[in-house]
Protein backbone atom coordinates (compact mmCIF):
# COMPACT_ATOMS: atom_id res chain seq x y z
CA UNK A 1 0.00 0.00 0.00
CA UNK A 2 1.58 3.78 -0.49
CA UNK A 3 1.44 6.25 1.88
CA UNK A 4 -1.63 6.97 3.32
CA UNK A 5 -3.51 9.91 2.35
CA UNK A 6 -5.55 12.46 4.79
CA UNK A 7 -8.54 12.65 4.12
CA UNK A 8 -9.64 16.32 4.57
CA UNK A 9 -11.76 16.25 7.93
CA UNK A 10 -14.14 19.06 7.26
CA UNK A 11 -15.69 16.71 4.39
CA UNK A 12 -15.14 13.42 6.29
CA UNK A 13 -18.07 13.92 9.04
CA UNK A 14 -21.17 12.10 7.32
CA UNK A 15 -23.30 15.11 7.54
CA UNK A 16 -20.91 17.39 5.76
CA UNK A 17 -20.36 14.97 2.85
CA UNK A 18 -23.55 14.65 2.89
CA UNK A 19 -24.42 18.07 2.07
CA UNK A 20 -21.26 18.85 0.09
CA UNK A 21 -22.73 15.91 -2.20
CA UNK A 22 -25.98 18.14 -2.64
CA UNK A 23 -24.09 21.19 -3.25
CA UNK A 24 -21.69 19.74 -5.61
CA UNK A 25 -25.11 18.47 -7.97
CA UNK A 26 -26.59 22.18 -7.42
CA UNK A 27 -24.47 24.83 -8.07
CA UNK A 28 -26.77 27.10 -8.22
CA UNK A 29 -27.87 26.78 -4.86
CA UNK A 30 -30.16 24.86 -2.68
CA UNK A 31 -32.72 26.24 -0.39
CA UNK A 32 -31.92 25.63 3.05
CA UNK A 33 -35.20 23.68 3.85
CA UNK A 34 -34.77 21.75 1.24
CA UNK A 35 -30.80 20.81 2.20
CA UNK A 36 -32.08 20.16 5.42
CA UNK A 37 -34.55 17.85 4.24
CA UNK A 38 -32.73 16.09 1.95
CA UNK A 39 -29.85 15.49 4.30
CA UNK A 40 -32.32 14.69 7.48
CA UNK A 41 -31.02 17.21 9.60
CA UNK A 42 -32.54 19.13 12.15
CA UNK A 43 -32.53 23.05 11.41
CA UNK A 44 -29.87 23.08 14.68
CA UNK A 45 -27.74 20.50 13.05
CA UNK A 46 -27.91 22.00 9.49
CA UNK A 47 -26.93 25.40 10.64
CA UNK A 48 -23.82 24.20 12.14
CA UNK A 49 -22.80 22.09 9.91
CA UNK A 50 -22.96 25.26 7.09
CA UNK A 51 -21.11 27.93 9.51
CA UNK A 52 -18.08 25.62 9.69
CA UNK A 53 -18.28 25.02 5.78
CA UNK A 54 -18.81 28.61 5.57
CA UNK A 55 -15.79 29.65 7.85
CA UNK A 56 -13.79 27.27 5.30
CA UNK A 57 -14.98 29.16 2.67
CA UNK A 58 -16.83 26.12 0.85
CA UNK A 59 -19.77 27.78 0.92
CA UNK A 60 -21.95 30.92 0.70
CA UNK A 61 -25.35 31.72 2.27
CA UNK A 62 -27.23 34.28 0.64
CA UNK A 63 -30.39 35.29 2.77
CA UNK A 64 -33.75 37.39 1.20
CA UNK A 65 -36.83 38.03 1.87
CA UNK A 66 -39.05 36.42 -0.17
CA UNK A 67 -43.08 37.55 0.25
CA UNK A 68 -41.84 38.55 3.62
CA UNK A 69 -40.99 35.34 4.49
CA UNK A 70 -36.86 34.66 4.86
CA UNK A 71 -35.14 32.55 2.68
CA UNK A 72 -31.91 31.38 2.67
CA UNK A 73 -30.10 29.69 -0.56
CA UNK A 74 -26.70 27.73 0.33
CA UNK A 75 -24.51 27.65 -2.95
CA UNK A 76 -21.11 25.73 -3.00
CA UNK A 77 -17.98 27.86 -3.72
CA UNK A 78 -15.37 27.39 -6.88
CA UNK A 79 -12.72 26.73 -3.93
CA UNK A 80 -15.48 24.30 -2.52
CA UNK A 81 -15.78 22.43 -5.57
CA UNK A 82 -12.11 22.11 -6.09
CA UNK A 83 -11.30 20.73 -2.52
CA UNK A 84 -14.41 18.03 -2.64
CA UNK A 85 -13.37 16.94 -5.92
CA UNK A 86 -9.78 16.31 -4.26
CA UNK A 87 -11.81 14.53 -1.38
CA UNK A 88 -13.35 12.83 -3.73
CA UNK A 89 -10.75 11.42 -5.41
CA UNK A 90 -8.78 10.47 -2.27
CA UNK A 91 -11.36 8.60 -1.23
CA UNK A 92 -11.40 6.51 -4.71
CA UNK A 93 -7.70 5.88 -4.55
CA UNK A 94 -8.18 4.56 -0.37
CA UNK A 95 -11.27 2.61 -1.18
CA UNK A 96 -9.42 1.40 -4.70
CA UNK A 97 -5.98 -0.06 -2.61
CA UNK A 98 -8.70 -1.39 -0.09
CA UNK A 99 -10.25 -3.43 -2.74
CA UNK A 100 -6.95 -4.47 -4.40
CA UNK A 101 -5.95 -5.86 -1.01
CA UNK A 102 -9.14 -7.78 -0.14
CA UNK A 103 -8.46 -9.06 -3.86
CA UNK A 104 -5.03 -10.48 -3.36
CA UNK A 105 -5.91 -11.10 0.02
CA UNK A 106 -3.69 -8.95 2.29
CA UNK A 107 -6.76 -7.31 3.39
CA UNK A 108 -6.39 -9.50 6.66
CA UNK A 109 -2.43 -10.11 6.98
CA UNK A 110 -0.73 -8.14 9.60
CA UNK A 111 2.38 -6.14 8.57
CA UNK A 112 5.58 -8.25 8.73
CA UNK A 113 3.70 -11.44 8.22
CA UNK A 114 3.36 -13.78 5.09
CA UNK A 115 -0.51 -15.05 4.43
CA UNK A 116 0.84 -18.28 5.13
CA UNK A 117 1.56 -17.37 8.98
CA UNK A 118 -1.78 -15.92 9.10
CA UNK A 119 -4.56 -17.76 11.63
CA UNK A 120 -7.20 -19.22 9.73
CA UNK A 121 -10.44 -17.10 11.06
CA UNK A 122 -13.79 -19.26 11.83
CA UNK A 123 -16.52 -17.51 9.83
CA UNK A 124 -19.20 -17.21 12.53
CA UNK A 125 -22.95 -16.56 11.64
């Protein structure tokens, strides 16, 4: 396996990739009701989540009046695009050595050790 890669923790957190997933497909913005919605977070949660995107600069909130009623439109960021798409494709190349392994059958060999010194492990249902 190479070195290990870091995966960048502000994406990491299952909300947050979550929503940067949404963002990503809508860059023109997403109503936050409807990111809230579609991610099953609470309006708390949500909010949270977007000020630490937003303090990243991932993000941008843009908040109107609409009928008197406020809305508020979350739109990913050029910058945010770029550094999920690097995510991203960390990700692929961990989850790509992960399946080579479990291929060739390392995925289970401890470091130092040949497969043939390896326990046998009891499948147990």
């Amino acid at each position: 396996m190479s070195e290990p890669l870091a995966l960048a923790p502000i994406f990491h957190e299952r909300s947050r990739l979550s929503m940067m997933t949404v963002l990503a497909a809508n860059p023109h913005g997403v109503a936050f009701t409807e990111l809230r919605d579609l991610c099953k977070l609470t309006d708390g949660n949500l909010s949270r989540h977007l000020h630490k995107l937003a303090e990243a600069g991932l993000i941008v909130m843009e908040k109107k009046f609409v009928n008197g009623t406020p809305n508020t439109t979350i739109r990913v960021t050029t910058e945010g695009i770029e550094q999920f798409s690097r995510y991203l494709e960390e990700l692929e190349q961990i989850v790509a050595e992960a399946n080579r392994a479990m291929s060739t059958g390392r995925a289970h060999q401890r470091p130092g050790r040949s497969a043939a010194e390896e326990p046998v492990r009891e499948l147990r249902g």
